[in-house]
Protein backbone atom coordinates (compact mmCIF):
# COMPACT_ATOMS: atom_id res chain seq x y z
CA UNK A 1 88.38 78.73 74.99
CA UNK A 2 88.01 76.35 78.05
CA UNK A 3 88.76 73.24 77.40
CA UNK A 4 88.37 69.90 79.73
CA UNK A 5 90.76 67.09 80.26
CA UNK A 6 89.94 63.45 81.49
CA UNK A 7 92.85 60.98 82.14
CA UNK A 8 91.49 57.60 80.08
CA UNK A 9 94.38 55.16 81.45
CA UNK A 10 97.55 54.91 83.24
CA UNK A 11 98.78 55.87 86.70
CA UNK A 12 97.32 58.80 88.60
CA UNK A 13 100.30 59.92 90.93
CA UNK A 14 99.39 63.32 92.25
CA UNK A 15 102.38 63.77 93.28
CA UNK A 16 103.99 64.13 89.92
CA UNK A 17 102.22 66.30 87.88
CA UNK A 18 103.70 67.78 85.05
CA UNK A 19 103.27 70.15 81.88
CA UNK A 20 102.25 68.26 78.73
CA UNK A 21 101.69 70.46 75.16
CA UNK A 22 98.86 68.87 73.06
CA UNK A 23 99.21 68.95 69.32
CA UNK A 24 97.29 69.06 66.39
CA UNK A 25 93.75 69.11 66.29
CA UNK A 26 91.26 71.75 68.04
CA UNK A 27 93.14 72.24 71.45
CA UNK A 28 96.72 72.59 69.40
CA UNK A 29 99.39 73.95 71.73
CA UNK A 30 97.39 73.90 74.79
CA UNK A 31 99.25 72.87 77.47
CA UNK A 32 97.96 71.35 80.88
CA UNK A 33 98.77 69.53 83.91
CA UNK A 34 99.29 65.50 83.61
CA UNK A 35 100.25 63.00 86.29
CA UNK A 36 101.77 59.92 85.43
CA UNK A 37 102.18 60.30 81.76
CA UNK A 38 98.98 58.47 80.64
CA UNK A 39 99.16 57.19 77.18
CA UNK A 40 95.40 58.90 75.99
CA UNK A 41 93.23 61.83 77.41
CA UNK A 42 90.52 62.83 76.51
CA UNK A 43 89.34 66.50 75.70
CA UNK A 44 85.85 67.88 76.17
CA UNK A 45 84.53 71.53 74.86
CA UNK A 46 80.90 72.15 75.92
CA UNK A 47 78.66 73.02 73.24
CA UNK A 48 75.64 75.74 73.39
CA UNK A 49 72.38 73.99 72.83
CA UNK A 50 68.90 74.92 72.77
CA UNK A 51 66.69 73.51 74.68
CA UNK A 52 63.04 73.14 74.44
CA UNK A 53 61.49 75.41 77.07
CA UNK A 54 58.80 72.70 77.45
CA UNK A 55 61.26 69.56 77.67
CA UNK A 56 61.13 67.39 81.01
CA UNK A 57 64.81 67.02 81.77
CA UNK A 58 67.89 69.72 80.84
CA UNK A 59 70.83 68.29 78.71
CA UNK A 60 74.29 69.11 77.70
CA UNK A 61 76.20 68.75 74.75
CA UNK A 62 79.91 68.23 74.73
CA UNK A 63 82.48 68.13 71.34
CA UNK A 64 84.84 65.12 72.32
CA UNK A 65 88.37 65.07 71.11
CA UNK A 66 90.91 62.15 71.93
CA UNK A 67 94.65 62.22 72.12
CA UNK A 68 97.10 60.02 72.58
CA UNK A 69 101.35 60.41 73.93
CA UNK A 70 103.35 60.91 71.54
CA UNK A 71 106.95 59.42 72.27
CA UNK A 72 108.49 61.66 70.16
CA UNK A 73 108.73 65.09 72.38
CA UNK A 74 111.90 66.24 71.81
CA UNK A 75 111.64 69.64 74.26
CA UNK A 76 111.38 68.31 77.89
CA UNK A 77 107.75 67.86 77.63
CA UNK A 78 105.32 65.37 77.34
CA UNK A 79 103.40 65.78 74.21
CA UNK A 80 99.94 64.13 73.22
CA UNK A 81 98.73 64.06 69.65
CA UNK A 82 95.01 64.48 68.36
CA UNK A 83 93.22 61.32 67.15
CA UNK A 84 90.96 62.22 64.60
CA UNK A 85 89.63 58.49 64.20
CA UNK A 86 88.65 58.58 67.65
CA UNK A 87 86.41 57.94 69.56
């Protein structure tokens, strides 16, 4: 599954990027590349849609999932747990 991270706040240092583990939720135990340690991201899966064949513009559909750092770690990493009241 391909999933799609977006930093929502903090500092975006290149530089410093770093493995961070997500947990709970649909992207459980993925891990990706973070700068900065930003306290939310936000995760994206696209959807397959149909689209009327006769419609005047093409659209996209997109499952949006939202977690936050968790503090807690414990194993070296960064972790960031799902937010199911969000957005």
């Amino acid at each position: 599954m391909v999933w799609e991270t977006a930093v929502l706040d903090g500092p975006a240092d290149a530089s410093a990027w770093e493995t961070a583990v997500l947990r709970g939720g649909p992207a459980d135990g993925t891990r990706i590349q973070v700068a900065g340690r930003p306290s939310v991201l936000q995760v994206v899966r696209q959807c397959p849609a149909e689209q009327d064949p006769d419609a005047s513009e093409a659209w996209r559909v997109q499952a949006l999932y939202v977690y936050r750092r968790d503090h807690r770690g414990g194993d070296g990493f960064p972790h960031y747990g799902f937010d199911p009241a969000s957005p």
